[in-house]
Every structure is written in C-alpha cells, then in structure tokens.
Protein backbone atom coordinates (compact mmCIF):
# COMPACT_ATOMS: atom_id res chain seq x y z
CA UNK A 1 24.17 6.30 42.77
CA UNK A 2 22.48 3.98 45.42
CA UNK A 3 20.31 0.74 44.28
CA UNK A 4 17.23 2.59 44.98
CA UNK A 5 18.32 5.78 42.73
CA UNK A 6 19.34 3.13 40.03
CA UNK A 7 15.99 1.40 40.33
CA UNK A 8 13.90 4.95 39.72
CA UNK A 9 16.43 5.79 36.64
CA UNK A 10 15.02 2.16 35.22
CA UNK A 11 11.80 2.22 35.97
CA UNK A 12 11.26 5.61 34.48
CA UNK A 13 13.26 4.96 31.55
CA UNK A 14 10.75 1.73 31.09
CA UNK A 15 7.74 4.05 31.16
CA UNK A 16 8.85 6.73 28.84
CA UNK A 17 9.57 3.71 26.16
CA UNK A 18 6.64 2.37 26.71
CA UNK A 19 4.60 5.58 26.03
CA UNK A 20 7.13 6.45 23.23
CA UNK A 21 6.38 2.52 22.05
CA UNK A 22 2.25 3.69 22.74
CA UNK A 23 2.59 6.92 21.02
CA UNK A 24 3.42 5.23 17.32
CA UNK A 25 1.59 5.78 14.28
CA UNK A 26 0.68 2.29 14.29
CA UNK A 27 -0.45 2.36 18.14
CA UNK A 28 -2.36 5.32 17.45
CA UNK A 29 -4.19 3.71 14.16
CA UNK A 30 -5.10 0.42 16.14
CA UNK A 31 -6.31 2.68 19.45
CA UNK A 32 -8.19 4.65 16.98
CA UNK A 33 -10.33 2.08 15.03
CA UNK A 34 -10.80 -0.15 18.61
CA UNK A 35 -12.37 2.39 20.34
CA UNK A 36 -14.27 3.44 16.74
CA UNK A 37 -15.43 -0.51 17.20
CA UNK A 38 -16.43 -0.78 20.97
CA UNK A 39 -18.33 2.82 20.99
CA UNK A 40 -19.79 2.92 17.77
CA UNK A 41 -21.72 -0.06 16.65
CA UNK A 42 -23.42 1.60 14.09
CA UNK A 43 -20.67 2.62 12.20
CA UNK A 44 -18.89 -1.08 12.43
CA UNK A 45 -22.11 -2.09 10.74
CA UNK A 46 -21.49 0.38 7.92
CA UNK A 47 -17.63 -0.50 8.13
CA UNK A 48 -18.79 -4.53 7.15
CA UNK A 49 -21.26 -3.66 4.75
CA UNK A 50 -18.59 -1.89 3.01
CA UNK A 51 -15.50 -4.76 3.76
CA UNK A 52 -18.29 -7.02 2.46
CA UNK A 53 -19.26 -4.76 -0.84
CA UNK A 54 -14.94 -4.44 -1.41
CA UNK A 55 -15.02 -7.96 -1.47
CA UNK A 56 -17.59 -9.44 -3.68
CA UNK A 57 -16.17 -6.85 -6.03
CA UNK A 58 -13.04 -7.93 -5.94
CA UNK A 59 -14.00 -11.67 -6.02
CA UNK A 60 -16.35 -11.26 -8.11
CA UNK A 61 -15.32 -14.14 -10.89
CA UNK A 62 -14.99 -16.52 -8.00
CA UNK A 63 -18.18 -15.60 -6.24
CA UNK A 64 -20.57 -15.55 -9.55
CA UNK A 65 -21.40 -18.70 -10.45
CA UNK A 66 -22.23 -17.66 -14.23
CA UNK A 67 -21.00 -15.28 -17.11
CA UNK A 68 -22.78 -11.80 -16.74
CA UNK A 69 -23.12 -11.30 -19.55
CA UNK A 70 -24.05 -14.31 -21.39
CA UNK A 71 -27.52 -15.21 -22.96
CA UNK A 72 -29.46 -18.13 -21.69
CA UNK A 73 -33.05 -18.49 -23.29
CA UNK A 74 -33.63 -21.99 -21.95
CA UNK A 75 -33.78 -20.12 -18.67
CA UNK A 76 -35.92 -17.11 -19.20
CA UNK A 77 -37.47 -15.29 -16.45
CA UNK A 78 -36.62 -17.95 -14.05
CA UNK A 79 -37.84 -17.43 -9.97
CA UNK A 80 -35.32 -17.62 -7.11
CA UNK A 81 -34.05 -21.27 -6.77
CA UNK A 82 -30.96 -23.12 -5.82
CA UNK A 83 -29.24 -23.27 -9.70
CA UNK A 84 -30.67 -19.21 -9.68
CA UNK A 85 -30.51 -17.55 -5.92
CA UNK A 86 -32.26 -14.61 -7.10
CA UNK A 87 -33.95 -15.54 -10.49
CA UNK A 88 -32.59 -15.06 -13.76
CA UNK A 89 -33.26 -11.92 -16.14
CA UNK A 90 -35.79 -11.62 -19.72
CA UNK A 91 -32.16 -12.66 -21.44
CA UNK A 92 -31.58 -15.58 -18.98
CA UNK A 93 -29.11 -13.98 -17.02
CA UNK A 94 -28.38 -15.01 -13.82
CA UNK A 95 -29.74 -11.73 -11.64
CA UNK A 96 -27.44 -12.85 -8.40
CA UNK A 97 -24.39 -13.18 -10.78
CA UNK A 98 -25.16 -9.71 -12.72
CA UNK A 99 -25.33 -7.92 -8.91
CA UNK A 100 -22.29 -9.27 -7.85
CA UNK A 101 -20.40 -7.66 -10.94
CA UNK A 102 -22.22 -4.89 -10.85
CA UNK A 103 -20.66 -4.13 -7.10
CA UNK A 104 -17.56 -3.62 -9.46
CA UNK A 105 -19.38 -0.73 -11.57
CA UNK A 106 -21.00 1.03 -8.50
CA UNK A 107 -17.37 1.26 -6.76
CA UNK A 108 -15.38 2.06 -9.95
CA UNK A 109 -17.50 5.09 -9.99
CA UNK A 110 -18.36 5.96 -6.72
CA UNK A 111 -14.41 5.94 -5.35
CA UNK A 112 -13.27 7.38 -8.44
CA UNK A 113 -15.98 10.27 -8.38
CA UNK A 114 -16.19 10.91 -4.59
CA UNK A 115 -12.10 10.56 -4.59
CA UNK A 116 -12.02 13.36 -7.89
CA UNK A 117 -14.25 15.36 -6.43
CA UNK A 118 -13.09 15.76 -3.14
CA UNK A 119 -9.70 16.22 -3.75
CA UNK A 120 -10.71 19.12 -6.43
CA UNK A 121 -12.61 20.47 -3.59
CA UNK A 122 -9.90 20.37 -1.01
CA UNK A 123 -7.41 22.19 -3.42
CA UNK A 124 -10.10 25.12 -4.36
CA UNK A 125 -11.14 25.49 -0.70
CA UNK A 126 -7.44 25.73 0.66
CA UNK A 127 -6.31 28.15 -2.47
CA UNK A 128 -9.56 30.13 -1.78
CA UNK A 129 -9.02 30.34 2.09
CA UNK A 130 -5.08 31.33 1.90
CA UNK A 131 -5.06 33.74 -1.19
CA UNK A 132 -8.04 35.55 0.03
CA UNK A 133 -8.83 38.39 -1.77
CA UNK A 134 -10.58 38.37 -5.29
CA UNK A 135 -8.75 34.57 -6.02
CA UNK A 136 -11.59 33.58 -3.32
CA UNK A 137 -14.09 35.71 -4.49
CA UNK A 138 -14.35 34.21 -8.05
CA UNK A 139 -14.04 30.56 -6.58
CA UNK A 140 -16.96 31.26 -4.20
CA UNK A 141 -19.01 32.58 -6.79
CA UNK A 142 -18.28 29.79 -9.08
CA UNK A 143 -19.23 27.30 -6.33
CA UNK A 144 -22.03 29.57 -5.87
CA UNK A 145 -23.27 29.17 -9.59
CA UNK A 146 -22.71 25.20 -9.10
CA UNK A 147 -24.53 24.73 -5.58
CA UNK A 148 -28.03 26.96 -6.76
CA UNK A 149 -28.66 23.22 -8.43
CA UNK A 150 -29.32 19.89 -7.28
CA UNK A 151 -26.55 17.08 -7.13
CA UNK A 152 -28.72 15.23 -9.73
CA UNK A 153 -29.75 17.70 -12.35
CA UNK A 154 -25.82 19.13 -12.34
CA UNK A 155 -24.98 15.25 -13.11
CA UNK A 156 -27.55 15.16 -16.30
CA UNK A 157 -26.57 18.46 -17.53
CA UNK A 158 -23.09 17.16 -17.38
CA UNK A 159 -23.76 13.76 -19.00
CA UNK A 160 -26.15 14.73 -22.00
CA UNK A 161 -23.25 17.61 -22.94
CA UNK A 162 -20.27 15.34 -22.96
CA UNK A 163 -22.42 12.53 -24.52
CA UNK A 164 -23.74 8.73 -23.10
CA UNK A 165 -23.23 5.28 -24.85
CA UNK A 166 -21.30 2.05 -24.42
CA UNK A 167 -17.82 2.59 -23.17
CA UNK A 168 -18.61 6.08 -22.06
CA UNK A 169 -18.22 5.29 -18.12
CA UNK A 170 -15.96 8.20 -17.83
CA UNK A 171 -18.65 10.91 -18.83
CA UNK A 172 -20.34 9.39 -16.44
CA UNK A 173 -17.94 9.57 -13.26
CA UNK A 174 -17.04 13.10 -14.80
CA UNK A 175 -20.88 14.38 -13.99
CA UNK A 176 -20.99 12.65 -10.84
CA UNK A 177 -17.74 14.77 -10.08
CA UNK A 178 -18.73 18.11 -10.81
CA UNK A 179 -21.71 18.77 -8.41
CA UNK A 180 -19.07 17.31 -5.71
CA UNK A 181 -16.50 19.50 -5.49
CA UNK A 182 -18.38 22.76 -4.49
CA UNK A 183 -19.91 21.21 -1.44
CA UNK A 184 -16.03 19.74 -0.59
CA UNK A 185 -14.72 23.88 -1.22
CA UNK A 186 -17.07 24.92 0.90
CA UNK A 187 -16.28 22.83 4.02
CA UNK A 188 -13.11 22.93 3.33
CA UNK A 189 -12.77 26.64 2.84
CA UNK A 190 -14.56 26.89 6.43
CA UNK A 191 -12.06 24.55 8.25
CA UNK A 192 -8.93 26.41 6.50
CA UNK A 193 -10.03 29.85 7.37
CA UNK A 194 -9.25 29.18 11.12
CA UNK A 195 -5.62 27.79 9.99
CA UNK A 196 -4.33 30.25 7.66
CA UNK A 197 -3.91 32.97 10.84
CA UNK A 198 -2.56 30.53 13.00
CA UNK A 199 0.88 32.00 14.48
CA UNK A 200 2.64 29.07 12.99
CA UNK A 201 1.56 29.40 9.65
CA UNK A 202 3.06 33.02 10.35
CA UNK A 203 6.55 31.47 11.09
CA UNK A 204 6.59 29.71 8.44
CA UNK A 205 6.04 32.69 6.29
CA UNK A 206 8.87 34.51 7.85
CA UNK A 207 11.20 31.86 7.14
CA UNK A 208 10.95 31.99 3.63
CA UNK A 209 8.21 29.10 2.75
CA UNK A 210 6.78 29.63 -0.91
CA UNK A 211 2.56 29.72 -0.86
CA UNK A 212 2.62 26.14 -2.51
CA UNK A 213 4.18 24.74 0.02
CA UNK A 214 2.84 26.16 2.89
CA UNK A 215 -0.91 25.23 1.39
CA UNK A 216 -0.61 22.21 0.76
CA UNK A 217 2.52 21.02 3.41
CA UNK A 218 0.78 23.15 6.50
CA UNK A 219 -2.41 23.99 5.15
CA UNK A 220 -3.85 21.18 3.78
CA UNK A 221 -2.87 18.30 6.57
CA UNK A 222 -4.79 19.91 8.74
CA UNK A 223 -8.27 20.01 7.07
CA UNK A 224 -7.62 16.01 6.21
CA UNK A 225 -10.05 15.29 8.55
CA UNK A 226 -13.18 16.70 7.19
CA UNK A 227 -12.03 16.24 3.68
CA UNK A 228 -11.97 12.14 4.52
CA UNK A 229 -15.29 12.61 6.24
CA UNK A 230 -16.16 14.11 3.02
CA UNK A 231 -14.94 11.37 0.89
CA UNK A 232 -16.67 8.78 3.08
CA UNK A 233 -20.15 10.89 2.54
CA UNK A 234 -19.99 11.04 -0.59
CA UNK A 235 -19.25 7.68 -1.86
CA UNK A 236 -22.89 6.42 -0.75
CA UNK A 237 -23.98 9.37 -3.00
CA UNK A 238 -22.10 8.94 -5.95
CA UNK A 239 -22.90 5.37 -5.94
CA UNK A 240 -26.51 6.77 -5.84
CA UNK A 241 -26.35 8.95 -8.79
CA UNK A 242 -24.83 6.12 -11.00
CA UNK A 243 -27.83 3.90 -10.28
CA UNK A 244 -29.99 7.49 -11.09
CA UNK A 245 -28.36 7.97 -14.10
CA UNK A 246 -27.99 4.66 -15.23
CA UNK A 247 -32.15 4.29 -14.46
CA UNK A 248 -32.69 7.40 -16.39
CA UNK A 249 -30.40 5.72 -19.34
CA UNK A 250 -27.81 8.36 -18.84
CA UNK A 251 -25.22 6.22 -17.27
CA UNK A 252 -23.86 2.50 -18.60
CA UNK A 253 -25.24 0.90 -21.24
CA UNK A 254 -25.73 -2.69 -21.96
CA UNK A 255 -24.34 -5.28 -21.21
CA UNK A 256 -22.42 -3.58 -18.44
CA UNK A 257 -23.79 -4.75 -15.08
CA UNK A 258 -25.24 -1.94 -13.38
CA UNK A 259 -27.93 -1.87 -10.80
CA UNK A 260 -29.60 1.11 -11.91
CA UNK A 261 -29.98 -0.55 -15.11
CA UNK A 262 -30.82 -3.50 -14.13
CA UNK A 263 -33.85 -1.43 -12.32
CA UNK A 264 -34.55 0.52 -15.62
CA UNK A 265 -35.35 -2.57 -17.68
CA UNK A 266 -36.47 -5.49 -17.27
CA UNK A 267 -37.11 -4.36 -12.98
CA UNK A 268 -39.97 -2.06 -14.29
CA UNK A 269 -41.26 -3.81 -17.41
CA UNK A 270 -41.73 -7.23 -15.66
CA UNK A 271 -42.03 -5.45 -11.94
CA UNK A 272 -45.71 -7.98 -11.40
CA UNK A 273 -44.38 -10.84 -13.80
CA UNK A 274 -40.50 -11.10 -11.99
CA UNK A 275 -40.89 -8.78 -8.72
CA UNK A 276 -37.14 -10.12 -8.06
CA UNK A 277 -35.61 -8.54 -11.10
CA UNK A 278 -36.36 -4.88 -9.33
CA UNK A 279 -36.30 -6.11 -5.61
CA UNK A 280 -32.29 -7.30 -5.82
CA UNK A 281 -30.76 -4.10 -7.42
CA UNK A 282 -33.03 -2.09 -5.34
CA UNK A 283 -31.90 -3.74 -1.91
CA UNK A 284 -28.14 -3.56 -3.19
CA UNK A 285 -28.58 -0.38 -3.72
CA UNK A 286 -30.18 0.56 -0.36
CA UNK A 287 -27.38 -1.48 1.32
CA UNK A 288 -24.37 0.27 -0.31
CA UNK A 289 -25.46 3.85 0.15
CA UNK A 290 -26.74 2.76 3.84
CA UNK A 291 -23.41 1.39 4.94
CA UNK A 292 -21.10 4.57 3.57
CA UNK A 293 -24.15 7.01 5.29
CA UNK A 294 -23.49 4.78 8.37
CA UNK A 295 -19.90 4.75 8.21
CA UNK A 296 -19.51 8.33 6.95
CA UNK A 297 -21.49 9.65 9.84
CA UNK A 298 -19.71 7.92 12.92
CA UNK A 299 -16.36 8.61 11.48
CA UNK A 300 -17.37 12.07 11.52
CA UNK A 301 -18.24 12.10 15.03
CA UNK A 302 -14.69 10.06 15.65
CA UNK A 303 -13.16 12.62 14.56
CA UNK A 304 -14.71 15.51 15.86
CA UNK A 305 -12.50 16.35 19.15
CA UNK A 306 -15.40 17.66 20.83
CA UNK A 307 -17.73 14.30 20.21
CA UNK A 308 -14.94 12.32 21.22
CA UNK A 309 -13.85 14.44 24.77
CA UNK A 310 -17.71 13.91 25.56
C-alpha cells in the first residue's frame, strides 16, 4: 500500500470516529438543547424561570430569611421594606419567606400530578392503541365520560369525595391527577396508532415477543416524545389547579405555604388595606405556569421533525 493509499485509510478512519465520537448520546443531548437555546429564546426564558423556581425550592431554608410559619404580632400587616421585601401577613409572617416555601408545595404537586397523570395516560393510550378491539373501546369511552368535564370541576369532584384537611396533600395531587390522564390517552393513543402496524412491530411479533413487551419495549419509546411534551404542559396546569383549589379551600390547609391560599385569605380580605399580600402569590403564580406554557410549547416544536426540518 503506497503513502498516499495509507494516508486515505487514516484520514477516513479519523472521520468515521469522529462522527461515531459526534453521534453519542451525550453529543446528541448537548446538540439538542444548544440549538433549543440559539433558536428558541422564548423557551430558554421558560427553561430559567423554571431552573430558577427548582431552585428557590430547593434552597428554600437558605433563601428565606424567616420561619414560615411562625407568628409575629409586633409586625402585623407590615408594607414592603428592607427587614420585609414584600410585607409581612395579618399573623406577621414574612409574605417573601412564605412564597419562597410555598415554590416547594406548588412543585410537590405539580411534578407529582403531571408525572402520575401522564404516565397513567401513556400506559392506557398504548394498551388501547395495540389491543384494539373492545379493550380500546371501553378505555375510550371511559376517557370519554372523564373529558365531557372541565379540568377544574373533575379536580373538586375528586377532592370533596376523598375528603380535604391538614395533611391531606395527597387527595389533593390525586384530583389534580385524574382529569390528566384522559387528555395524555388520547394523544397518546393517536401517536401509537401509526406504530402498532409498523412492519417492525410485525417482526417482532413473529419472533415470539409477548404483548407486554412489545408495548412497552417497542411501543412505548416511540410515543416518548409527545408524552414529555405532555408532562411539560401540564405541570404549569397542575400547578394552576393547586392554587384553584387551595383558593377555593379545597387544597392545603394552614399553615402550609401555598399561594393559592395565601390569595384566599388574607390577599382578598385585606386586598385595599395590604394590596401586596394578593399581588406576590398572584405574580408567582403567573410566573410558574408562564414559564412551563413557555417551555412546554417550544419543546414541542423541538421536537416535532417537521418544525425542526423547516
């Protein structure tokens, strides 16, 4: 083999590592979220918003200068200064202090809720798509029953049968979860449909693969994508209901930190006296379920291999 032949052999075995090297999960992640960054500003927004939300929740008790929960009545319906940022409550609470913890109740049960939810969806809609047959008939008439309601009056009906109280957060992420998953089985019935009669899932039938494992090893990969847009989407609502709830005295109870609590009390009964006590939940609020909506929509359009060909 001549020096020139030797040089071509080198050069090409150089670029196929390199693409092999390029072609790594890893490479692929990092492509992935720096082109997500440098076309979709809006989304990075959202993405911050919620990096920002994770981490006041999780540094919460370094962050909050003052116990959430303890009483104060030298310092009763104090306005926005620098010992209080954003006031203090009718108990003396510090309001910036009682939003920071209550990040940790709005993401407790909006990830556990949209993360339930979705996931119950994603196994109906993928059982309903490959059984077929009167197994998907009675699951689409159940989701049926469930979607002829609103997301918020399936979520009281829920709550007020299993009961409300202190230490009852569970009921409450349990009715949040319900009017999820039909709207999940739905899209994800849709997105399986086109799979199930694809000529591989054929081969793997003909091999001897059992239903389980062709559902959810073949099946279910391959409608990850809209079931994590999904997830994404519905965090900023579930975080939304839990303020509804909570506002409607269906959700936590006191002394839990909770926005839509904090909006329910002393935010409505002192709204002219202490405008401040409604104004930071509210813009919390607003903030969290703006960020997911942002973030949940771009990712969507990420991910769609049409949007992202264009």
């Amino acid at each position: 083999m001549t020096e020139l032949a030797r040089a071509a052999v080198r050069e090409s075995d150089d670029v196929a590592r390199r693409r092999y090297l390029e072609s790594t999960g890893p490479r692929r992640f990092a492509r992935f979220w720096g082109e997500f960054i440098r076309r979709r500003p809006l989304g990075t927004a959202g993405a911050v918003l919620i990096v920002v939300m994770l981490l006041t929740a999780a540094l919460a008790d370094r962050i909050a200068p003052y116990d959430p929960t303890a009483f104060n009545f030298a310092d009763l319906l104090q306005g926005p200064s620098f010992q209080h940022l954003l006031g203090t409550d009718p108990f003396g609470r510090d309001v910036f202090t009682r939003i920071v913890y209550g990040s940790r109740t709005a993401l407790l049960v909006g990830f556990t809720a949209s993360f339930v939810g979705c996931t119950a969806g994603l196994i109906l809609g993928v059982l309903g798509a490959y059984l077929g047959g009167r197994t998907d008939q009675l699951i689409q008439r159940l989701m049926d029953v469930l979607l002829s309601f609103p997301l918020i009056v399936i979520a009281i009906a829920v709550v007020a049968a299993l009961g409300t109280g202190e230490g009852k957060i569970g009921n409450v992420i349990a009715a949040i979860t319900v009017p999820i998953i039909p709207r999940v089985a739905r899209i994800v019935r849709a997105s399986a449909l086109s799979i199930v009669n694809m000529p591989y899932i054929e081969a793997t039938r003909a091999v001897g693969s059992g239903a389980v494992r062709i559902m959810f090893r073949h099946v279910a990969p391959n409608v990850f994508a809209p079931y994590l847009i999904m997830l994404t989407a519905f965090l900023g609502q579930a975080i939304l209901l839990e303020a509804s709830l909570s506002f409607l005295g269906l959700g936590v109870f006191e002394p839990t930190p909770s926005w839509g609590l904090m909006l329910r009390g002393a935010g409505m009964q002192f709204l002219e006296q202490a405008p401040w006590l409604a104004i930071a939940p509210g813009v919390a609020i607003s903030m969290a379920v703006f960020g997911f909506n942002l973030f949940g929509d771009s990712l969507r359009d990420a991910l769609d291999p049409r949007l992202r060909t264009a």
